[in-house]
C-alpha atoms as a PDB file:
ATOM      1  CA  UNK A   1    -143.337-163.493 -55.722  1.00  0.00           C
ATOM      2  CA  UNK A   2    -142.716-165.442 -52.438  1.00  0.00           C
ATOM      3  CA  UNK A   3    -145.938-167.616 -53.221  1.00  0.00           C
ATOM      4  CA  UNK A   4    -144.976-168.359 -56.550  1.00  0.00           C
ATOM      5  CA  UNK A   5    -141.137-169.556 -55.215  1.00  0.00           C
ATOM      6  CA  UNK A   6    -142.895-171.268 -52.868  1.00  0.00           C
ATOM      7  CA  UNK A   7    -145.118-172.884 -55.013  1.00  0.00           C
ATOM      8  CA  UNK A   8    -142.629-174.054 -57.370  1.00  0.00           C
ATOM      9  CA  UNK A   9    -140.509-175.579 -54.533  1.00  0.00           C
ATOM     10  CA  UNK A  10    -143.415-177.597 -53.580  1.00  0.00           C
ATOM     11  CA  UNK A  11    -144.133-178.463 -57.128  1.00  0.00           C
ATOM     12  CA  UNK A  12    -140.291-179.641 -57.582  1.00  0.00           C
ATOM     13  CA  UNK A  13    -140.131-181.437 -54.281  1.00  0.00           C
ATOM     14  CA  UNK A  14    -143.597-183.519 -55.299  1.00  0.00           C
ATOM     15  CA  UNK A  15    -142.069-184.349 -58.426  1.00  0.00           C
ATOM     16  CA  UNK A  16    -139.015-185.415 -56.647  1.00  0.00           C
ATOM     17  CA  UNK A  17    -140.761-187.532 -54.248  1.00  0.00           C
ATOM     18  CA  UNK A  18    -142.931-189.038 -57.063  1.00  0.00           C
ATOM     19  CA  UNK A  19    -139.436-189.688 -58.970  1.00  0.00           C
ATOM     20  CA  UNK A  20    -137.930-191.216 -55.623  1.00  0.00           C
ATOM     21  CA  UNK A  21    -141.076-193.650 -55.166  1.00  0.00           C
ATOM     22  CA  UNK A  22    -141.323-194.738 -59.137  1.00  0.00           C
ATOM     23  CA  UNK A  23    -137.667-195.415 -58.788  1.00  0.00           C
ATOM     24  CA  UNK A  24    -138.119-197.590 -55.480  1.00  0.00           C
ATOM     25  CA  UNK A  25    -141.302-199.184 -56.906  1.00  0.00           C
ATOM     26  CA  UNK A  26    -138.977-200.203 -60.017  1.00  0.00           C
ATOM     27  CA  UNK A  27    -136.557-201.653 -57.865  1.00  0.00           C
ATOM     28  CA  UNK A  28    -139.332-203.791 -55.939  1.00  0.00           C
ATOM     29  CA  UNK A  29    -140.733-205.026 -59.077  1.00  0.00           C
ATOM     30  CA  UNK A  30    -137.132-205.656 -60.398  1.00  0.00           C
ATOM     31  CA  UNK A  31    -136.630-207.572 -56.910  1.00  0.00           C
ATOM     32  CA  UNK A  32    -139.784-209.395 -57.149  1.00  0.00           C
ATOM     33  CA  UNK A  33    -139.090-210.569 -61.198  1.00  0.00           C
ATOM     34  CA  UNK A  34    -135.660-211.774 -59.940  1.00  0.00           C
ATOM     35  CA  UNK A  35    -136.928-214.320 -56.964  1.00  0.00           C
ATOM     36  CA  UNK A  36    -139.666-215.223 -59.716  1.00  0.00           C
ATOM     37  CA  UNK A  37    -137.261-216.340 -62.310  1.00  0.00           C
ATOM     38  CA  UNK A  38    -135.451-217.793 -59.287  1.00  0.00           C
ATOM     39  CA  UNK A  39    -138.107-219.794 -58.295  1.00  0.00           C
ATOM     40  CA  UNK A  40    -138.931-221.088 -61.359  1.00  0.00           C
ATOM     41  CA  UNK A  41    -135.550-222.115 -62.502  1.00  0.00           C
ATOM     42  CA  UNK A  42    -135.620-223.907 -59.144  1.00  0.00           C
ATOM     43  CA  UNK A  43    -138.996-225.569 -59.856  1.00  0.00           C
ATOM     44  CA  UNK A  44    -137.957-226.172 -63.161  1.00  0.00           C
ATOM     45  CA  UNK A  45    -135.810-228.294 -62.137  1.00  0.00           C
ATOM     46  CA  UNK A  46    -137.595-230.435 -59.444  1.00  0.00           C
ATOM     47  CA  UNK A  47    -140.618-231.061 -62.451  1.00  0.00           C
ATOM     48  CA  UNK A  48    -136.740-232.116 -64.791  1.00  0.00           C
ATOM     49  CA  UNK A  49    -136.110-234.589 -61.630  1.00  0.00           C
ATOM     50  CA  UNK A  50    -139.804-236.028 -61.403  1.00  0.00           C
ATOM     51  CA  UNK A  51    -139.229-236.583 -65.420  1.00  0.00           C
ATOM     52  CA  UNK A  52    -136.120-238.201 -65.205  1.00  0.00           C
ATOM     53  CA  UNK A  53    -136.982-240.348 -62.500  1.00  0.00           C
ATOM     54  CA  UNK A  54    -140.286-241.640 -63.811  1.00  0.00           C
ATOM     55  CA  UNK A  55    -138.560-242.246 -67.162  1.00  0.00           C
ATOM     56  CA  UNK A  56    -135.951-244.563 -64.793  1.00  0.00           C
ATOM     57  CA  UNK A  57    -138.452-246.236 -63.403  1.00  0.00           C
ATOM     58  CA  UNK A  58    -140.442-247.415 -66.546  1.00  0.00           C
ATOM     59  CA  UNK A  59    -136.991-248.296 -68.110  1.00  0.00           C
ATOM     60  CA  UNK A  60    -136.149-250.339 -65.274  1.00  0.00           C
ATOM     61  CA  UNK A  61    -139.465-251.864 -65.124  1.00  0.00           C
ATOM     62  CA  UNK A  62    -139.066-252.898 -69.052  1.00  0.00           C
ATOM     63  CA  UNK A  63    -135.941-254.493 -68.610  1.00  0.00           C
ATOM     64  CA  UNK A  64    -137.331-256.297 -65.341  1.00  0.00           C
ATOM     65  CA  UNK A  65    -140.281-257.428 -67.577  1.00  0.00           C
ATOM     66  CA  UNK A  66    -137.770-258.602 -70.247  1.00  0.00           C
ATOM     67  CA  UNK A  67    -136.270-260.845 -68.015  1.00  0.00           C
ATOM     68  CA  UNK A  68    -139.400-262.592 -66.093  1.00  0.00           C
ATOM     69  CA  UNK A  69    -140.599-262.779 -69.899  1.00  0.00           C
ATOM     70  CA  UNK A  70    -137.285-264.731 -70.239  1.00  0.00           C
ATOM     71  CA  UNK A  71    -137.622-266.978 -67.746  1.00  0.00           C
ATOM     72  CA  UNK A  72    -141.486-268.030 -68.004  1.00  0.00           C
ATOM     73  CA  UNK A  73    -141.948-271.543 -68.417  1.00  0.00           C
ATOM     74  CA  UNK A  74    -145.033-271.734 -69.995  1.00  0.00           C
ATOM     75  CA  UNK A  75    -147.875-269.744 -71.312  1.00  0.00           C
ATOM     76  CA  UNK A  76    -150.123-269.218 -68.354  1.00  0.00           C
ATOM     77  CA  UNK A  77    -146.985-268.445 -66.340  1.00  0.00           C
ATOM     78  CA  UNK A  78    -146.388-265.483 -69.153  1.00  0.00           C
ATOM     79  CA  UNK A  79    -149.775-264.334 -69.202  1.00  0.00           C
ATOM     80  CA  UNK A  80    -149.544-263.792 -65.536  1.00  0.00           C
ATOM     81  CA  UNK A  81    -145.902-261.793 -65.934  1.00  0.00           C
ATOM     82  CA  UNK A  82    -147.786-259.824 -68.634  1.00  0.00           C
ATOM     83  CA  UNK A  83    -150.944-259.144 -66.463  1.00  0.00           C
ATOM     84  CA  UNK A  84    -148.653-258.256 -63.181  1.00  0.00           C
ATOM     85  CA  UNK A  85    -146.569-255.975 -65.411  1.00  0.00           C
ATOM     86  CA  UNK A  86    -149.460-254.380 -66.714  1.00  0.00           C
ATOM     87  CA  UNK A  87    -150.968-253.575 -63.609  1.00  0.00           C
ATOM     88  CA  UNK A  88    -147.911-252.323 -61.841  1.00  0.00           C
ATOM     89  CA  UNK A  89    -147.338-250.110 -64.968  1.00  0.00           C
ATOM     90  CA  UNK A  90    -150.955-248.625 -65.375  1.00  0.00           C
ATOM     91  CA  UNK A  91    -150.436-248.124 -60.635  1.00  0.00           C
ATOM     92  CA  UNK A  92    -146.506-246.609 -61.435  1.00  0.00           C
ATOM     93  CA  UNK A  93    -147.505-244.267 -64.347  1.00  0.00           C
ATOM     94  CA  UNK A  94    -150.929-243.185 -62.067  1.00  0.00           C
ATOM     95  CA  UNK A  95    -148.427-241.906 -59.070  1.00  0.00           C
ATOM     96  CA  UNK A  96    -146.181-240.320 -61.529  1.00  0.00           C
ATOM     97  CA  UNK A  97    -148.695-238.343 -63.297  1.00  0.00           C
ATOM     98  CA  UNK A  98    -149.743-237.548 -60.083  1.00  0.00           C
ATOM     99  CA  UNK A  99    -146.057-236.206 -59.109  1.00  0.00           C
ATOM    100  CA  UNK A 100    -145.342-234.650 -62.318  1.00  0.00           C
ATOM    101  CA  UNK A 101    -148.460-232.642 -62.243  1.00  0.00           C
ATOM    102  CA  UNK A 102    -148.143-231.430 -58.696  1.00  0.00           C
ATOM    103  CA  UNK A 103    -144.438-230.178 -59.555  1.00  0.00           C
ATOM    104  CA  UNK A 104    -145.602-228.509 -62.287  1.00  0.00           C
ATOM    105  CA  UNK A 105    -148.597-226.553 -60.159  1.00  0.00           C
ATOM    106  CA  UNK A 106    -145.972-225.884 -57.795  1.00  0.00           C
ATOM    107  CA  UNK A 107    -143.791-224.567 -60.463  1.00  0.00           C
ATOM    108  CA  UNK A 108    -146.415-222.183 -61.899  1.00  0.00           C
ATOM    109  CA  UNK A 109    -147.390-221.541 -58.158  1.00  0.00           C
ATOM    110  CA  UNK A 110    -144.468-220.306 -57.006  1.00  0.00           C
ATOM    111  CA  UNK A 111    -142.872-218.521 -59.798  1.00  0.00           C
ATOM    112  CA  UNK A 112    -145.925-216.543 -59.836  1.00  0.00           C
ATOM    113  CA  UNK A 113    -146.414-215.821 -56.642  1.00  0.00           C
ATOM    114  CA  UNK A 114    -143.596-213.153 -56.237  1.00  0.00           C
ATOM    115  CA  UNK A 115    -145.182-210.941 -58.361  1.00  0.00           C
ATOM    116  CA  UNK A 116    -148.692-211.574 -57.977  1.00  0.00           C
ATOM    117  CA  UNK A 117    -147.644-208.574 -55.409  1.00  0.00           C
ATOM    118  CA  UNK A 118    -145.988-206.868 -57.274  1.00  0.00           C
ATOM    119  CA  UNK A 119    -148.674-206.466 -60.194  1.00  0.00           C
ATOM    120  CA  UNK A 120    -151.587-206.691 -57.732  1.00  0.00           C
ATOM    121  CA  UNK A 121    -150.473-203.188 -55.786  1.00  0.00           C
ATOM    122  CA  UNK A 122    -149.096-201.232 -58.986  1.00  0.00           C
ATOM    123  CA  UNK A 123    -152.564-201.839 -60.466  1.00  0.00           C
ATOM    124  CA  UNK A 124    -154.469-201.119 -57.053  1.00  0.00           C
ATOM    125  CA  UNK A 125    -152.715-197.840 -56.919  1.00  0.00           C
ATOM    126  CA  UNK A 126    -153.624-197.069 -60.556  1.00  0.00           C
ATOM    127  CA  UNK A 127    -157.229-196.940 -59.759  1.00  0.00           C
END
């Protein structure tokens, strides 16, 4: 009889501690999903700010070319407005394609990378 009490209090005390350790590994993923959606609200909205300011930028630059278009005083003079433009667009929307795609790495980057953990020792402990 004691062996089988025994037994049984060993059995409920593993199931416990398996209980206790789901529980806290639910919490750590719960933690870890939290800072993720953290970071990527927060990385959402640097990539929003590299948008908004390249969109400035070529709006500015339109109404810049508007007025040197304006004030040309002959042809040649406009083709060479036109040509600068053109080349100081095709250089300004290079560097922001370059920004806007390194936010957005950094956003997937980051918002993954809390629970890259998370996932990659649930699994390893599965196997």
């Amino acid at each position: 009889m004691d062996d089988r009490k025994s037994a049984e209090r060993r059995a409920g005390n593993a199931a416990r501690e398996t209980a206790s350790r789901a529980g806290e590994s639910a919490r750590e993923a719960a933690a870890r999903v939290e800072e993720s959606s953290s970071r990527a609200a927060e990385g959402f909205r640097e990539y929003q700010l590299k948008v908004l300011s390249a969109a400035q930028a070529n709006v500015n630059a339109i109404f810049e070319y508007a007025q040197d278009v304006i004030q040309a005083q002959s042809v040649s003079e406009l083709m060479e407005v036109s040509a600068t433009h053109s080349r100081r667009q095709l250089e300004s929307m290079a560097q922001q394609s370059r920004e806007i795609a390194s936010a957005a790495q950094k956003l997937a980057t980051e918002s993954a990378r809390p629970l890259a953990g998370t996932f990659g020792t649930q699994f390893g402990s599965m196997s």
